[in-house]
C-alpha atoms as a PDB file:
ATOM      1  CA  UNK A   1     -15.683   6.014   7.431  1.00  0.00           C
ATOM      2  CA  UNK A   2     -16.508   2.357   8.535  1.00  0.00           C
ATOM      3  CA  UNK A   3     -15.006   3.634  11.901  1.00  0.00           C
ATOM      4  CA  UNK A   4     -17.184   1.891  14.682  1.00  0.00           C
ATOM      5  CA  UNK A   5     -19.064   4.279  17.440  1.00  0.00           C
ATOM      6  CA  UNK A   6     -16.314   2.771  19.877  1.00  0.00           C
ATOM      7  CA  UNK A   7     -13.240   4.438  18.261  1.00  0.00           C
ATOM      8  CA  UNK A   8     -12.331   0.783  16.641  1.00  0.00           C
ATOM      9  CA  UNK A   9     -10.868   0.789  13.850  1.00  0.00           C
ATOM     10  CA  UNK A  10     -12.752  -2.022  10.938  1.00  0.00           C
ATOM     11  CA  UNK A  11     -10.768  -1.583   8.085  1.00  0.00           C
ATOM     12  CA  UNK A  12      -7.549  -1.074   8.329  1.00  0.00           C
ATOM     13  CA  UNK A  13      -5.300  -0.685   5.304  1.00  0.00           C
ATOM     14  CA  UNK A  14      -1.415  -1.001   5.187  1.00  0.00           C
ATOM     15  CA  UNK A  15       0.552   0.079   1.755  1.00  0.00           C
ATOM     16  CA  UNK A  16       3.213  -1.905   0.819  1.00  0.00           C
ATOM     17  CA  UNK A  17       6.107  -1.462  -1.400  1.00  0.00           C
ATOM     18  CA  UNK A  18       8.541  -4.713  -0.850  1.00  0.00           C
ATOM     19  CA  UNK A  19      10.661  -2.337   0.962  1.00  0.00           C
ATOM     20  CA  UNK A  20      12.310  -3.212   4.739  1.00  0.00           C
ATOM     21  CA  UNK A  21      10.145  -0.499   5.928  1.00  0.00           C
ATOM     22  CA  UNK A  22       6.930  -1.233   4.686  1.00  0.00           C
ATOM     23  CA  UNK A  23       7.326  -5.128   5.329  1.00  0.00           C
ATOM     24  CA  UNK A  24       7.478  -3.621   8.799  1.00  0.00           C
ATOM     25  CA  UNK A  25       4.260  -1.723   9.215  1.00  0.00           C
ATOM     26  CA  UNK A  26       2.679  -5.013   7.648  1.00  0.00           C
ATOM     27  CA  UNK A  27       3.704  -6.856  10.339  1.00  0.00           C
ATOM     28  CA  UNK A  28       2.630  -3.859  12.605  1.00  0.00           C
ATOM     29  CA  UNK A  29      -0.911  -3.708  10.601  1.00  0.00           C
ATOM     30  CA  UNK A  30      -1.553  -7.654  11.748  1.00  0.00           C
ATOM     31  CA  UNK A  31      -0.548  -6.291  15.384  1.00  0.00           C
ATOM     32  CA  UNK A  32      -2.958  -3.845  15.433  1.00  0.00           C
ATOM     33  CA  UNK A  33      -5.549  -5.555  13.529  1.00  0.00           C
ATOM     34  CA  UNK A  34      -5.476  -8.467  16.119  1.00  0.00           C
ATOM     35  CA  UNK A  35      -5.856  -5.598  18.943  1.00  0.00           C
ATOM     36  CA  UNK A  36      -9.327  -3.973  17.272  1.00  0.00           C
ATOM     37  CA  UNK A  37     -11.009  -7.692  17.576  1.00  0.00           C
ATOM     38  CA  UNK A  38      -9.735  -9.011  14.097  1.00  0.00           C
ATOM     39  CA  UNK A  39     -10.365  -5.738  11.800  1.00  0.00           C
ATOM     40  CA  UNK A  40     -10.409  -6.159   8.379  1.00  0.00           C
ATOM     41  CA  UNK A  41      -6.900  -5.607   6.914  1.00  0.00           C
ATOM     42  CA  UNK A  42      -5.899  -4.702   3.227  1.00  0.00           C
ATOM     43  CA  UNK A  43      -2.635  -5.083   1.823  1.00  0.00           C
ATOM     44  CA  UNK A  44      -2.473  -2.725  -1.193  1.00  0.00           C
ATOM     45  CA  UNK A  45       0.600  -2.011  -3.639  1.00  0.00           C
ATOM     46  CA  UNK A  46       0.598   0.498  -6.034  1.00  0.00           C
ATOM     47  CA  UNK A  47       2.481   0.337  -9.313  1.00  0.00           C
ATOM     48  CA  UNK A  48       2.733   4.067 -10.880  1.00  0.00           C
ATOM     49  CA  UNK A  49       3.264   2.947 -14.491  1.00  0.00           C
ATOM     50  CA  UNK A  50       4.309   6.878 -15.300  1.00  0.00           C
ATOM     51  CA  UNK A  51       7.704   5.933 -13.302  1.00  0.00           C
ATOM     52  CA  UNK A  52       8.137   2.906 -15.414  1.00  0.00           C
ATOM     53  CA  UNK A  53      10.498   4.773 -18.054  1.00  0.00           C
ATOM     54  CA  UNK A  54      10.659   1.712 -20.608  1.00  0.00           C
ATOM     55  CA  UNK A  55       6.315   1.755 -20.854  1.00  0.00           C
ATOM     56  CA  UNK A  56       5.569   5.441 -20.926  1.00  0.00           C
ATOM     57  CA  UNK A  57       8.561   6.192 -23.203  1.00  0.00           C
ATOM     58  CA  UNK A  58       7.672   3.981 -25.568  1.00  0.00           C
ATOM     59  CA  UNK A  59       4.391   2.812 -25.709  1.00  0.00           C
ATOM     60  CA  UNK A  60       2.858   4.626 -28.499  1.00  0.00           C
ATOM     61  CA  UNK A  61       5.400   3.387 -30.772  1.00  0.00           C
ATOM     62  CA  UNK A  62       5.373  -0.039 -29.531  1.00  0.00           C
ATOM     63  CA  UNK A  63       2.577  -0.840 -26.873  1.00  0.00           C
ATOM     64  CA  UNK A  64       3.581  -3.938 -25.883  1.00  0.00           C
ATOM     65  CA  UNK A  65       7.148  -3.146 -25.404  1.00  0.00           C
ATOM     66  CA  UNK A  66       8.029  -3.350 -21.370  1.00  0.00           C
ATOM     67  CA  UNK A  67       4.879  -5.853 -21.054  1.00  0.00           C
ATOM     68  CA  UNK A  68       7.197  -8.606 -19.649  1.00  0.00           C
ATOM     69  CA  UNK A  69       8.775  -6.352 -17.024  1.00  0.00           C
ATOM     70  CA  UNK A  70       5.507  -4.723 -15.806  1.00  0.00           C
ATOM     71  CA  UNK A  71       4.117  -8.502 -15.252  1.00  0.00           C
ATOM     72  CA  UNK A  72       7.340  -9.476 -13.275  1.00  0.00           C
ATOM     73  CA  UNK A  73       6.415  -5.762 -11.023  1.00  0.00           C
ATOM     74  CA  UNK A  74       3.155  -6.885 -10.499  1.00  0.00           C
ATOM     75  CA  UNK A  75       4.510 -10.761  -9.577  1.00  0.00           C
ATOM     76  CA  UNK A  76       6.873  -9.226  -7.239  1.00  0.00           C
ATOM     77  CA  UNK A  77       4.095  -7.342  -5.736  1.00  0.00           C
ATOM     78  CA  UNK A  78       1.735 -10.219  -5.208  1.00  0.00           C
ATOM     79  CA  UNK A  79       4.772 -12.239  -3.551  1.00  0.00           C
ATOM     80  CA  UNK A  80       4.840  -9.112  -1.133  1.00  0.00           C
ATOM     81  CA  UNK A  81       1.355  -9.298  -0.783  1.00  0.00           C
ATOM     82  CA  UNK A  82       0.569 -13.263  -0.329  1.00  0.00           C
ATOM     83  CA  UNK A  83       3.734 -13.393   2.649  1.00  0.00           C
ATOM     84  CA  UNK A  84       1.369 -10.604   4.415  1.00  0.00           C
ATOM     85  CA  UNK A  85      -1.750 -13.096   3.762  1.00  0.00           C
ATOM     86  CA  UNK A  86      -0.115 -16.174   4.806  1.00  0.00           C
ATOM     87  CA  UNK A  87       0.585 -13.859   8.217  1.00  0.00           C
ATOM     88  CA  UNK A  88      -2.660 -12.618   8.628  1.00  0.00           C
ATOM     89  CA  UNK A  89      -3.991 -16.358   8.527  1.00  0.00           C
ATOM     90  CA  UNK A  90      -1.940 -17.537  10.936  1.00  0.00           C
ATOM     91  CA  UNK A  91      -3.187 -14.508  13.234  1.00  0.00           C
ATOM     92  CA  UNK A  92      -7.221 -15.435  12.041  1.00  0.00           C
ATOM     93  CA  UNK A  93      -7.306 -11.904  10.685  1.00  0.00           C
ATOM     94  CA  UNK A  94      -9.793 -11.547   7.401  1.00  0.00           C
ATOM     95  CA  UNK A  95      -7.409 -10.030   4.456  1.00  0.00           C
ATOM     96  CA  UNK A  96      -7.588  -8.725   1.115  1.00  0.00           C
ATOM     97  CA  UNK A  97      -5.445  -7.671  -1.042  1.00  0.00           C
ATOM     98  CA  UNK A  98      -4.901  -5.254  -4.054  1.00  0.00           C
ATOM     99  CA  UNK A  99      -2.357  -4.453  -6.573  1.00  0.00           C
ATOM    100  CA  UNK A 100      -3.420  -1.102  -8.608  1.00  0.00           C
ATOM    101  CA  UNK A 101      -1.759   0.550 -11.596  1.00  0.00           C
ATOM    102  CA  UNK A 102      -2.371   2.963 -13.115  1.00  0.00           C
ATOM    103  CA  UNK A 103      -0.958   6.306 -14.428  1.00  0.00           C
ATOM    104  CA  UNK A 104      -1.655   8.667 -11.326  1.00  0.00           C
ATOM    105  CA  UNK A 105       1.014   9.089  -8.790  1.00  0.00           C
ATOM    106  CA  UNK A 106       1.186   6.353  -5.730  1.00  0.00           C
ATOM    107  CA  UNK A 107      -0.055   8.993  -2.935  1.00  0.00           C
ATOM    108  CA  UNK A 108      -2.861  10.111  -5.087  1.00  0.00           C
ATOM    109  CA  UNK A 109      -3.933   6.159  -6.051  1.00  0.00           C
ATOM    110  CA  UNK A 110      -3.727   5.205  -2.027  1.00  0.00           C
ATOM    111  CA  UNK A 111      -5.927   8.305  -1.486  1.00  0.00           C
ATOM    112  CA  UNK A 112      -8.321   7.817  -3.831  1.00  0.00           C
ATOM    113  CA  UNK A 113      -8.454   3.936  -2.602  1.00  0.00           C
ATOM    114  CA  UNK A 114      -9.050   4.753   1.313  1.00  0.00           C
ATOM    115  CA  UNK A 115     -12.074   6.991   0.517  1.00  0.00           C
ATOM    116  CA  UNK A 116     -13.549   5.418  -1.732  1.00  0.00           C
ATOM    117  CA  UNK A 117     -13.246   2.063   0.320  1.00  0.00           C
ATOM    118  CA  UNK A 118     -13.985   3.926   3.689  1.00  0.00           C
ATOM    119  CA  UNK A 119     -10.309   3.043   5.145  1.00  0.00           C
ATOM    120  CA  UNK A 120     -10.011   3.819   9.203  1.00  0.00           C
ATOM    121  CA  UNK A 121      -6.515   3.623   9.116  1.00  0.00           C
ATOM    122  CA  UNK A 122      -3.144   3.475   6.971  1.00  0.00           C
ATOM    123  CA  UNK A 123      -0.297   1.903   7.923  1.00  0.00           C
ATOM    124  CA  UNK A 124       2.777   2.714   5.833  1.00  0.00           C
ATOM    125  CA  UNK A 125       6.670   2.379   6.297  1.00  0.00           C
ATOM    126  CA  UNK A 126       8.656   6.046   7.030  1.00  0.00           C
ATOM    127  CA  UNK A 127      10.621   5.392   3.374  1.00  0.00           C
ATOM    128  CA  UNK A 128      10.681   3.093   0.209  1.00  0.00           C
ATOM    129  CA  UNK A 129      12.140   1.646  -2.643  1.00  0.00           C
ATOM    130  CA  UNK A 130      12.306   5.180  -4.528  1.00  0.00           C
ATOM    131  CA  UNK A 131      16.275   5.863  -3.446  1.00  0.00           C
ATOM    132  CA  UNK A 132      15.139   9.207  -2.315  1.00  0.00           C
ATOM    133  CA  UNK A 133      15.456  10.458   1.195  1.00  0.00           C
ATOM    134  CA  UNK A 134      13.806  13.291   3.219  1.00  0.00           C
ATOM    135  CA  UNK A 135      14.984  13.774   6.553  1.00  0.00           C
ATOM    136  CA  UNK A 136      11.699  12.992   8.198  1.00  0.00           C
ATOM    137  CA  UNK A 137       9.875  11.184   5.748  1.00  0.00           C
ATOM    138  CA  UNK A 138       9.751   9.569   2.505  1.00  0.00           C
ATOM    139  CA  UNK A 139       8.044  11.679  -0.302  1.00  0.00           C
ATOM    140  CA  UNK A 140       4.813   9.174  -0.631  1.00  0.00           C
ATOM    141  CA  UNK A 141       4.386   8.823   2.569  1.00  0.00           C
ATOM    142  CA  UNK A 142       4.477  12.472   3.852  1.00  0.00           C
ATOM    143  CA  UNK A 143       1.850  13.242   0.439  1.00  0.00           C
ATOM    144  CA  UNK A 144      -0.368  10.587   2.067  1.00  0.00           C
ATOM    145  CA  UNK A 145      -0.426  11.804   5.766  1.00  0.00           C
ATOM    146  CA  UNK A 146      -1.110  15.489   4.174  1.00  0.00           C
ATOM    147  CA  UNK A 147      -4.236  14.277   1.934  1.00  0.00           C
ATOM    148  CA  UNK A 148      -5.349  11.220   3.467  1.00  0.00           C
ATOM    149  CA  UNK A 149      -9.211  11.594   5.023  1.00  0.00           C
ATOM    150  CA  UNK A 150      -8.614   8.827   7.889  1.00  0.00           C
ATOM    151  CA  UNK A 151      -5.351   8.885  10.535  1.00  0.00           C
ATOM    152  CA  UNK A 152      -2.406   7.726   8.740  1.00  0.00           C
ATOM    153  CA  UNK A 153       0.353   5.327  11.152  1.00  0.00           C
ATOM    154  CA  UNK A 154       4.185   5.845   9.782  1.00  0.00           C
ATOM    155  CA  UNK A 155       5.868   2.842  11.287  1.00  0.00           C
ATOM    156  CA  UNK A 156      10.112   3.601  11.049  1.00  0.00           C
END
């Protein structure tokens, strides 16, 4: 981890879904962020193209079929992604973003992403846009807390 020797946190990452709730922990991210002397902060979205029904149903007989729609996802995504920029800017934070797709669930992809780019910290909303509810937590982000390698910051 690029944790520093001081308990600082240097990368921070915060997974966003367009969702109330995950707008939230952005804003939250920038917070903290500002508070470990400008950390780095990543703004990742993850489009799981196996819960895209009109791609995985039908692209072997027709692989561009669903093309349009995936493109307006990802557009969506970087809109998310940019309004978290244009905040971290205005706060002199240094920001990157990511959008990701890919056929592996969206817990698995943000795990995978924080170890292999040494993440100190995840900041994710309690639930998202999936329609499902637990009573505690949302499905993705419970997964994440249980695999993640780094402390993982549910903001509700």
């Amino acid at each position: 981890m690029a944790q520093s020797t001081q308990g600082k946190f240097s990368k921070i990452l915060v997974a966003v879904d367009g969702s109330e709730k995950s707008m939230e922990a952005a804003d939250y991210a920038i917070s903290m962020s500002k508070k470990e002397n400008n950390s780095q902060l990543i703004g990742l979205t993850v489009l799981d193209i196996t819960k895209l029904s009109y791609l995985s149903a039908s692209f072997i007989t027709a692989p561009t079929y669903g093309i349009r729609e995936l493109e307006q996802k990802k557009k969506e995504a970087q809109q998310w992604l940019d309004q978290i920029g244009t905040h971290a800017k205005e706060n002199n934070i240094p920001y990157k973003s990511e959008i990701i797709e890919g056929p592996v669930s969206v817990e698995a992809t943000i795990v995978d992403y924080v170890e292999r780019e040494k993440i100190d910290l995840i900041l994710m909303g309690t639930r998202g846009r999936s329609g499902f509810t637990k009573m505690l937590l949302g499905s993705v982000a419970s997964k994440v807390v249980t695999y993640s390698p780094c402390p993982v910051m549910i903001v509700k």
